[in-house]
N, C-alpha and C. Protein backbone atom coordinates (compact mmCIF):
# COMPACT_ATOMS: atom_id res chain seq x y z
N UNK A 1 19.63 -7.27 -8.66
CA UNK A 1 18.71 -8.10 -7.91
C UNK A 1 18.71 -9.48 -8.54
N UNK A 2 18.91 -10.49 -7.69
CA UNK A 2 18.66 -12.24 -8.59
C UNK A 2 17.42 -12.28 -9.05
N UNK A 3 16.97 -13.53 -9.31
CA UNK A 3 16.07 -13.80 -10.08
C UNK A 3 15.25 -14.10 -9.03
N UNK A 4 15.12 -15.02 -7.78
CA UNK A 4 14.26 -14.72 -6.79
C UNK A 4 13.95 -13.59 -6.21
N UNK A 5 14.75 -12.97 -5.30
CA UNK A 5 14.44 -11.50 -5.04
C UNK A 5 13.58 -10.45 -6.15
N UNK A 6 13.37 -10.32 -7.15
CA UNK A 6 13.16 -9.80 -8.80
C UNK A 6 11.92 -10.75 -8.71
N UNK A 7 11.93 -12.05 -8.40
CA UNK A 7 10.13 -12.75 -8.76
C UNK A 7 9.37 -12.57 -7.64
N UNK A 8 10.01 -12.30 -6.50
CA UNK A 8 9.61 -12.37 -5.36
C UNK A 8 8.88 -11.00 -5.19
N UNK A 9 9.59 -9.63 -5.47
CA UNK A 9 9.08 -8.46 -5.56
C UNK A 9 7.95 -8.20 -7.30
N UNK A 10 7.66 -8.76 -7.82
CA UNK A 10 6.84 -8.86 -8.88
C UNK A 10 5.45 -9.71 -8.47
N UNK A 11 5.70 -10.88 -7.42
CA UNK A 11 4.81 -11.37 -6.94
C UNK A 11 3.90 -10.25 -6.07
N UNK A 12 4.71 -9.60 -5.03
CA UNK A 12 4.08 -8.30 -4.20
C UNK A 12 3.80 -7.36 -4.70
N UNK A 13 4.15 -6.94 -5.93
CA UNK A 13 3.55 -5.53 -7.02
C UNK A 13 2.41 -6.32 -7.26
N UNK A 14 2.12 -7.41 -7.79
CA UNK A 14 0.96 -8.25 -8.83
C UNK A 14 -0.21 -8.33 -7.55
N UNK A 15 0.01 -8.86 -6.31
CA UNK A 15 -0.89 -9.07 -5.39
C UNK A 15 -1.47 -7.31 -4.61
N UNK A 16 -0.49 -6.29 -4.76
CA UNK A 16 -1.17 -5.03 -4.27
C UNK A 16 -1.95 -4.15 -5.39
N UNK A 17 -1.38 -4.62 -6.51
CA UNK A 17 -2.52 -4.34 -7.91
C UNK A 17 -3.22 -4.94 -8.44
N UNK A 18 -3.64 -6.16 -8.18
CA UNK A 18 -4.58 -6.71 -8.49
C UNK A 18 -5.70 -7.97 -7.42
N UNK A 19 -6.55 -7.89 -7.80
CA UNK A 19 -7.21 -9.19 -6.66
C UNK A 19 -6.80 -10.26 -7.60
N UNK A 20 -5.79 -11.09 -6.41
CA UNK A 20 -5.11 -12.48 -7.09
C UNK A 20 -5.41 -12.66 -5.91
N UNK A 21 -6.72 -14.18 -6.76
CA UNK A 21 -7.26 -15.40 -5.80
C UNK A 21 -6.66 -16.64 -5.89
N UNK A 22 -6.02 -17.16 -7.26
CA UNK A 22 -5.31 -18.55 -7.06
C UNK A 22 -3.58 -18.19 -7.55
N UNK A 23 -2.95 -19.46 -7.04
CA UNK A 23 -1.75 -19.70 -7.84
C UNK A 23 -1.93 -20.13 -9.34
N UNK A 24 -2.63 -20.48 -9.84
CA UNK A 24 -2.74 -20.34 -11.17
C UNK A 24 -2.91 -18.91 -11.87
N UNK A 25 -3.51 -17.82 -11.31
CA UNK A 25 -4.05 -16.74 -12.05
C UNK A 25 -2.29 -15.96 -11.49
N UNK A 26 -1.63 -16.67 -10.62
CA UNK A 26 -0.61 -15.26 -10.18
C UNK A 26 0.56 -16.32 -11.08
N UNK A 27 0.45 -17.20 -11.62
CA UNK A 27 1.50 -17.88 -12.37
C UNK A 27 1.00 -17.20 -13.90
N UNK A 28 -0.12 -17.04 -14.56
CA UNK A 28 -0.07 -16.24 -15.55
C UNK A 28 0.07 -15.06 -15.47
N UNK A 29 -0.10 -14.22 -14.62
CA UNK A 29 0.26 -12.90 -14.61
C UNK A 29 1.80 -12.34 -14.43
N UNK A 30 2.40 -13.52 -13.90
CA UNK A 30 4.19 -13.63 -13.79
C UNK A 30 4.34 -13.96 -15.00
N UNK A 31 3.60 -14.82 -15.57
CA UNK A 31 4.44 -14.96 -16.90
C UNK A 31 4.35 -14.17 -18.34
N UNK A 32 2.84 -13.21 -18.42
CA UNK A 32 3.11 -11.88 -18.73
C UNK A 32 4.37 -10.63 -18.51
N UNK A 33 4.74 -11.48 -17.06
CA UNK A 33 5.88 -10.49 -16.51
C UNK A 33 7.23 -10.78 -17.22
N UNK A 34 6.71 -12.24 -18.01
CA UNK A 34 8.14 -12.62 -18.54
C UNK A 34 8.99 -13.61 -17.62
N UNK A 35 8.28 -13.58 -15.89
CA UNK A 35 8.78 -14.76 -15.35
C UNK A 35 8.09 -15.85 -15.55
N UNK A 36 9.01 -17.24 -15.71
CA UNK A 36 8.19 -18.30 -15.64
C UNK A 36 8.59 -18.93 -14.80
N UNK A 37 7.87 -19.73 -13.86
CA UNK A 37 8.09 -20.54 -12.84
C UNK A 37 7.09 -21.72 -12.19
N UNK A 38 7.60 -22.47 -11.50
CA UNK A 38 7.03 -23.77 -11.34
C UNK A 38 6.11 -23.46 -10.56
N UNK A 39 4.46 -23.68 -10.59
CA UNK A 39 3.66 -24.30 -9.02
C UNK A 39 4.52 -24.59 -7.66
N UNK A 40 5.25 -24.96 -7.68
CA UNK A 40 6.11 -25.50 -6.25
C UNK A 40 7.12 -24.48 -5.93
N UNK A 41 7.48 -23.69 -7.35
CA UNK A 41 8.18 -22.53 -6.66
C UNK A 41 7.86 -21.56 -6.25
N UNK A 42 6.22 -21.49 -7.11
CA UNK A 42 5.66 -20.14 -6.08
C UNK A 42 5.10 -21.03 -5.19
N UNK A 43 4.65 -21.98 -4.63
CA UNK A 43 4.28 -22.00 -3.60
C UNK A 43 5.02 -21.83 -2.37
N UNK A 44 6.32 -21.82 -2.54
CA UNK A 44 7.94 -21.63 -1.95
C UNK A 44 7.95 -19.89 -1.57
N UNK A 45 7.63 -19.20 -2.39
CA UNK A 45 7.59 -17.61 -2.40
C UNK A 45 6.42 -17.14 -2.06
N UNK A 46 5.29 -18.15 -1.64
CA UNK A 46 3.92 -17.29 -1.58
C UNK A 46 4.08 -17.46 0.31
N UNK A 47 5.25 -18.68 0.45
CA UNK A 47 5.23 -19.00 2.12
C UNK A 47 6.65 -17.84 2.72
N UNK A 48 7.73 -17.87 1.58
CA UNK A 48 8.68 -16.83 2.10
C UNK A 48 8.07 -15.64 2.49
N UNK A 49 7.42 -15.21 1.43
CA UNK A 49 6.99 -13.49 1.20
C UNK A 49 5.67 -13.60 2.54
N UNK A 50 5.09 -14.75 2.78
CA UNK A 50 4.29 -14.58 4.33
C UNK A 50 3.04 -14.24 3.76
N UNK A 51 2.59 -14.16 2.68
CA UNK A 51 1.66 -14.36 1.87
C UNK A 51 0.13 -15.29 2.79
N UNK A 52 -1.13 -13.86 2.91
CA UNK A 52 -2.14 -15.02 3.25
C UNK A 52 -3.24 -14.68 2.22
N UNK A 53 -3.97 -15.39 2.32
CA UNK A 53 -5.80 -15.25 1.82
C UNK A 53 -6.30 -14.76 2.48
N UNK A 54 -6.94 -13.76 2.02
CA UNK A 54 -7.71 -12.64 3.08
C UNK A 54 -8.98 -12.40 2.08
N UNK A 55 -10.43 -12.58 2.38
CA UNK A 55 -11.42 -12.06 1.92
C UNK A 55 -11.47 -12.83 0.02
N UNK A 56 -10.67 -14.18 -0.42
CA UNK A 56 -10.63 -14.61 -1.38
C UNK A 56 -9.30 -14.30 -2.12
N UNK A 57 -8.25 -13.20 -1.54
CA UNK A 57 -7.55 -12.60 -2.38
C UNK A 57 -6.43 -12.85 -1.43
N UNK A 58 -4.90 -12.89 -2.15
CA UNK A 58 -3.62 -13.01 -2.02
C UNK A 58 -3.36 -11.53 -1.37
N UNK A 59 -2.43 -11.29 -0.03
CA UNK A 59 -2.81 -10.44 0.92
C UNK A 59 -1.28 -10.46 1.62
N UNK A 60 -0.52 -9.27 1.85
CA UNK A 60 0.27 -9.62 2.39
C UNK A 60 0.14 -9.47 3.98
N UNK A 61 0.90 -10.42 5.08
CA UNK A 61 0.26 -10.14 6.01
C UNK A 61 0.94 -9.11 6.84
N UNK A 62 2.16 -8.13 6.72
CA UNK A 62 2.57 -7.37 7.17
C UNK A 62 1.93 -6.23 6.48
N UNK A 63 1.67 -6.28 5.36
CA UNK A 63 0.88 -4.66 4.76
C UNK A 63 -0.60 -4.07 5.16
N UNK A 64 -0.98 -5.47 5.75
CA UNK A 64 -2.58 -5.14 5.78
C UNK A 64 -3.06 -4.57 6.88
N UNK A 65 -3.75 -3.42 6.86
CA UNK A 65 -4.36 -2.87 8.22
C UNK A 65 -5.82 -2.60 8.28
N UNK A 66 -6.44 -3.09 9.29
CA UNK A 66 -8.02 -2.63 9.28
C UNK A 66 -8.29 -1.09 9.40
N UNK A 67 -9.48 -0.47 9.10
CA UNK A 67 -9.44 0.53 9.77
C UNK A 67 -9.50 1.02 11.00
N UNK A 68 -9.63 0.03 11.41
CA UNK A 68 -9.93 0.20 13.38
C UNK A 68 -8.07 0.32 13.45
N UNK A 69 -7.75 -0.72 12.99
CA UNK A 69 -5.78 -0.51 13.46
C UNK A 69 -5.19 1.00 12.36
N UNK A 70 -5.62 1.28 11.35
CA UNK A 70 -5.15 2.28 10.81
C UNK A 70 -5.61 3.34 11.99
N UNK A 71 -6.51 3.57 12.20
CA UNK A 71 -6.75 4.79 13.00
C UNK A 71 -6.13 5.15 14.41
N UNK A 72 -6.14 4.01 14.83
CA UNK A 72 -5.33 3.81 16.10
C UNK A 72 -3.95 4.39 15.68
N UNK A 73 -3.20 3.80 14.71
CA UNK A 73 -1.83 4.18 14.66
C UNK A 73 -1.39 5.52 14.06
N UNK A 74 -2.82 6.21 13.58
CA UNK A 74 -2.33 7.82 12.87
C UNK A 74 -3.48 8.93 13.97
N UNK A 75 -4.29 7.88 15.04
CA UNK A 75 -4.73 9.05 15.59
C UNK A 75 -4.24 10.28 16.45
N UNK A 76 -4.16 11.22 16.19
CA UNK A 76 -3.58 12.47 16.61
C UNK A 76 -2.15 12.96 16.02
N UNK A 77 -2.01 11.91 15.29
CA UNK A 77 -0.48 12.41 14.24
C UNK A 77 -0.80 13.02 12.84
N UNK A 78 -1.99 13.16 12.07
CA UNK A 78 -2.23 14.11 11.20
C UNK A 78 -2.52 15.56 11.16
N UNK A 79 -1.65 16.84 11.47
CA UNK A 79 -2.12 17.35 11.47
C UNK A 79 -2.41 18.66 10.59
N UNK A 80 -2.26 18.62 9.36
CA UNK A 80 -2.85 19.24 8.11
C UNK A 80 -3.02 18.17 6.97
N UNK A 81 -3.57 18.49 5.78
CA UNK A 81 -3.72 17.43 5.00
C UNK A 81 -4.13 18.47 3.51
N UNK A 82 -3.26 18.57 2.11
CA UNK A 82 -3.68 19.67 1.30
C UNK A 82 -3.25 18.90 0.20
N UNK A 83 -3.88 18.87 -1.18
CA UNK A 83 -3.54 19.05 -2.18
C UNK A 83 -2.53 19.35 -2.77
N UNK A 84 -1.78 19.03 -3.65
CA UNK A 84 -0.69 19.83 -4.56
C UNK A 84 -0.47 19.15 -5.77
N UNK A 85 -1.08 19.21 -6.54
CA UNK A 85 -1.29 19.28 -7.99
C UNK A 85 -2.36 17.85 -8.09
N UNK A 86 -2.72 17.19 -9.06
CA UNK A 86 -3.80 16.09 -9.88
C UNK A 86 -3.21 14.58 -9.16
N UNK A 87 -2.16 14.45 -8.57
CA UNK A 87 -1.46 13.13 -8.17
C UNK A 87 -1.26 13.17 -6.69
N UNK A 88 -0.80 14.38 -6.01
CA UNK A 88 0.06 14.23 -4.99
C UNK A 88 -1.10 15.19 -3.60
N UNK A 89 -0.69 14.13 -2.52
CA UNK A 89 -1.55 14.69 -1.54
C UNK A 89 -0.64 15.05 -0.13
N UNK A 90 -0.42 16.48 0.32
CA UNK A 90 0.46 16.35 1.50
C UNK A 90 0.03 16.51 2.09
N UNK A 91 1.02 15.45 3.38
CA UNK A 91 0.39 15.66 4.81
C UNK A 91 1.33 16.03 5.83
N UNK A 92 0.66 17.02 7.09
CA UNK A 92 1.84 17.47 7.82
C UNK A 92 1.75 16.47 8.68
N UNK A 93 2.82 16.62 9.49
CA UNK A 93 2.77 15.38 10.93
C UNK A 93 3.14 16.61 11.88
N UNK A 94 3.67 16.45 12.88
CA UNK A 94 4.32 16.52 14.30
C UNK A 94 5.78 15.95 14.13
N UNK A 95 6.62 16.86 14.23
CA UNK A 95 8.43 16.60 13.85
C UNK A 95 8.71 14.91 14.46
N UNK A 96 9.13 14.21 13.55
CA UNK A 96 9.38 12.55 13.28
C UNK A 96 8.28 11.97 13.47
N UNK A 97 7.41 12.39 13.24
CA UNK A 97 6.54 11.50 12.64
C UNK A 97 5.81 11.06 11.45
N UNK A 98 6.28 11.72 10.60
CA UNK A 98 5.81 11.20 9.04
C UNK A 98 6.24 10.00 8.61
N UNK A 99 7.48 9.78 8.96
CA UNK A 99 8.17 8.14 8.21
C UNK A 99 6.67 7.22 8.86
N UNK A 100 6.74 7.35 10.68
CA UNK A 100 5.76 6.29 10.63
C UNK A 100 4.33 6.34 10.14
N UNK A 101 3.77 7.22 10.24
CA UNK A 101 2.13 7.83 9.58
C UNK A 101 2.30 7.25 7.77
N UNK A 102 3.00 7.86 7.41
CA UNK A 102 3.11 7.22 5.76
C UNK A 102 3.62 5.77 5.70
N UNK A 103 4.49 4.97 6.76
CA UNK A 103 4.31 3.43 6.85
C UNK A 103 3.02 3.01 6.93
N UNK A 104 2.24 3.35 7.98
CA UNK A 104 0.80 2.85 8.12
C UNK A 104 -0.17 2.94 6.85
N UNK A 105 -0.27 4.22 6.41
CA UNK A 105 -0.59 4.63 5.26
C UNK A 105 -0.66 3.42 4.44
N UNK A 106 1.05 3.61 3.69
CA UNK A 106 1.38 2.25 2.76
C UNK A 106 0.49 1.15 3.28
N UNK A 107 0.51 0.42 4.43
CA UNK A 107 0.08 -0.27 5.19
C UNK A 107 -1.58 -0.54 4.99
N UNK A 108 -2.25 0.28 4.73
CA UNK A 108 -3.53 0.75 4.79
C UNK A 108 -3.93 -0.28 3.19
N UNK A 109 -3.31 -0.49 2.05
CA UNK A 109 -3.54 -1.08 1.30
C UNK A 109 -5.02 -0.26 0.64
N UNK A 110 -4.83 0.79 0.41
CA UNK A 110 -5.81 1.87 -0.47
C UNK A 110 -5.64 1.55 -1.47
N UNK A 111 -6.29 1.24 -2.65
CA UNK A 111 -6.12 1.26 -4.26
C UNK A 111 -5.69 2.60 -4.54
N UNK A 112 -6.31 3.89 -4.44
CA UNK A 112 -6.27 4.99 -4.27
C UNK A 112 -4.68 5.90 -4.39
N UNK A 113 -3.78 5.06 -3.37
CA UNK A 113 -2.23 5.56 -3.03
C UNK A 113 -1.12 4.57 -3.69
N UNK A 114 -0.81 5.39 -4.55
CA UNK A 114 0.75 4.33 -5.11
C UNK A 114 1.77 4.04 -3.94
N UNK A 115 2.09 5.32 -3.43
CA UNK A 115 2.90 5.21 -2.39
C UNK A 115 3.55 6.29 -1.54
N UNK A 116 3.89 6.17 -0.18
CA UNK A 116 4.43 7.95 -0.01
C UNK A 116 5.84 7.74 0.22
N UNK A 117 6.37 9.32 0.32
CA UNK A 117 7.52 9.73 0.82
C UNK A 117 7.81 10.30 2.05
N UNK A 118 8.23 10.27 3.19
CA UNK A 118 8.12 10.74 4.28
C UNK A 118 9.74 11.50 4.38
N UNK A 119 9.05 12.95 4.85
CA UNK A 119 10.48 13.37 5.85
C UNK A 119 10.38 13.31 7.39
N UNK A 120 10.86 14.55 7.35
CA UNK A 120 10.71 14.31 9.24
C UNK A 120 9.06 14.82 9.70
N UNK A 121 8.49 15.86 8.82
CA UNK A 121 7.20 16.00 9.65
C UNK A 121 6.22 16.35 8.21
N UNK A 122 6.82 15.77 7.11
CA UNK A 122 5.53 16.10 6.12
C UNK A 122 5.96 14.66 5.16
N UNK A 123 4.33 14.39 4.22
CA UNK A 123 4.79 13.02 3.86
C UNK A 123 3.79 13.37 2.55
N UNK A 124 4.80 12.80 1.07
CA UNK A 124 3.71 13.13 -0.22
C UNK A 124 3.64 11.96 -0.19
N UNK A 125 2.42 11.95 -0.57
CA UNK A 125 1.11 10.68 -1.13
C UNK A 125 0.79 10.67 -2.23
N UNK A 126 1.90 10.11 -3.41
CA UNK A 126 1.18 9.59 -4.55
C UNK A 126 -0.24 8.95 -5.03
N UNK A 127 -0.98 9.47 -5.84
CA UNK A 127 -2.41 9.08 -5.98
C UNK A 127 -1.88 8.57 -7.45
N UNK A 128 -3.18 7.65 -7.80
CA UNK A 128 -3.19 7.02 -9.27
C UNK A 128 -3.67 8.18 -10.31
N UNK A 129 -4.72 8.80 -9.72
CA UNK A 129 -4.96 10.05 -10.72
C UNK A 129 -5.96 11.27 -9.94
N UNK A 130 -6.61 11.94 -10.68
CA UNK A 130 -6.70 13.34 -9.74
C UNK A 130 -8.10 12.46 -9.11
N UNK A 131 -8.82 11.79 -9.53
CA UNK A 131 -10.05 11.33 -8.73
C UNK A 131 -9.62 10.98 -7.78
N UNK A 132 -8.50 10.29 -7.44
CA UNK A 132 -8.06 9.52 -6.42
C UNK A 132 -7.43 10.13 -5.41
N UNK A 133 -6.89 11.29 -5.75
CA UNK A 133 -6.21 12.18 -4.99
C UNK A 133 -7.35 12.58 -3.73
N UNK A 134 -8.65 12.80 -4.95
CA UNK A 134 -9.96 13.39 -4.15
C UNK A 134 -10.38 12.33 -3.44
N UNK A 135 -10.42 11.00 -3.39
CA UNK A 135 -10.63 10.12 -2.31
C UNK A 135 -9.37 10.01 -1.29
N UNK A 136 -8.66 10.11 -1.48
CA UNK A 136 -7.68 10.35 -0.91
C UNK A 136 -7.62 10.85 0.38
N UNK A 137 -7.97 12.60 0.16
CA UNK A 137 -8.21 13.55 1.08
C UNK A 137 -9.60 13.13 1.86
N UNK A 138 -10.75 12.31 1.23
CA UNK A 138 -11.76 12.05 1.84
C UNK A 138 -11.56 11.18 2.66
N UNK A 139 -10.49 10.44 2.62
CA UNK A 139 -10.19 9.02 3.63
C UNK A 139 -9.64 9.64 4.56
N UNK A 140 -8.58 10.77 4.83
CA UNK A 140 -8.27 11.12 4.96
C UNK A 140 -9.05 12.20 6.36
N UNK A 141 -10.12 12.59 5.61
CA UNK A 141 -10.89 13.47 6.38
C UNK A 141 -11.34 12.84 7.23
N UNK A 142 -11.95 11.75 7.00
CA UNK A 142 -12.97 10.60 7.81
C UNK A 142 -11.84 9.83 8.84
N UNK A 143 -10.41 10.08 8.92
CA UNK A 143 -9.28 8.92 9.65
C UNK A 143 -9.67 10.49 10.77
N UNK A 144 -8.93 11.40 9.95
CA UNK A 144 -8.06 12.74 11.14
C UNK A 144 -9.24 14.15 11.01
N UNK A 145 -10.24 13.90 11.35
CA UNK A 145 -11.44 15.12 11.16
C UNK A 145 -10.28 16.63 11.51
N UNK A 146 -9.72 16.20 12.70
CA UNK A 146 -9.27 17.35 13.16
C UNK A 146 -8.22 17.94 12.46
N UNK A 147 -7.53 17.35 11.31
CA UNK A 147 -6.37 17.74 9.70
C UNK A 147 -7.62 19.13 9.26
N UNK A 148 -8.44 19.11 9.12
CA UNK A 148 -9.12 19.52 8.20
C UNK A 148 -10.16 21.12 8.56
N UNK A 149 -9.92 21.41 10.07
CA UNK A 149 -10.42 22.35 11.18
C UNK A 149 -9.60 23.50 10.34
């Protein structure tokens, strides 16, 4: 990966893990990363990457979904939702539909979910730790009541 592509994806890890409100606070946290770079060049990568301000905080604008649009796009496509071990949460779909249900997911911008894996009709949901797993399934419950019948 170059060195843009590589700052560019460190910029989007730094903004989905943390609330980054200025270009100053996301220029020290790159440079913890070991990147250093100019004001003018992230302001160059904060317009590539499509980067907005949302609610005070650096936001990407393809990842972000309300819950009114999350629900819309997974309503009636969840249909089991279980546990399997302190991290990981599975969910069944309806055959090809997991890739898109776990896009939205990702999409959903949960602190809660590192990230999923989708096959054709089941999708694991990395959690940060077992509490999270348990919010997880509660978000979960409250999107698809009917996963949980």
């Amino acid at each position: 990966m170059n060195s843009v592509a590589a700052r560019r994806a460190m910029i989007l890890r730094l903004i989905e893990r943390r609330q980054v409100r200025t270009q100053t606070q996301l220029l020290r946290l790159l440079a913890k990363q070991n990147i250093e770079t100019t004001q003018t060049t992230l302001s160059r990568d904060i317009a590539a990457l499509g980067l907005r301000k949302m609610k005070g905080r650096y936001r990407s604008a393809v990842t972000t979904l309300t819950p009114a649009e999350l629900t819309a796009q997974v309503k009636g496509r969840i249909l089991a939702v279980m546990q399997a071990g302190p991290h990981l949460v599975v969910i069944r779909t309806p055959t090809g539909e997991a890739s898109p249900v776990g896009l939205q997911l990702d999409r959903a911008g949960w602190p809660e979910l590192v990230g999923t894996v989708a096959g054709d009709d089941t999708i694991f949901a990395a959690c940060t730790d077992p509490a999270s797993s348990r919010r997880m399934i509660k978000r979960l419950r409250e999107l698809a009541p009917e996963a949980f019948i």
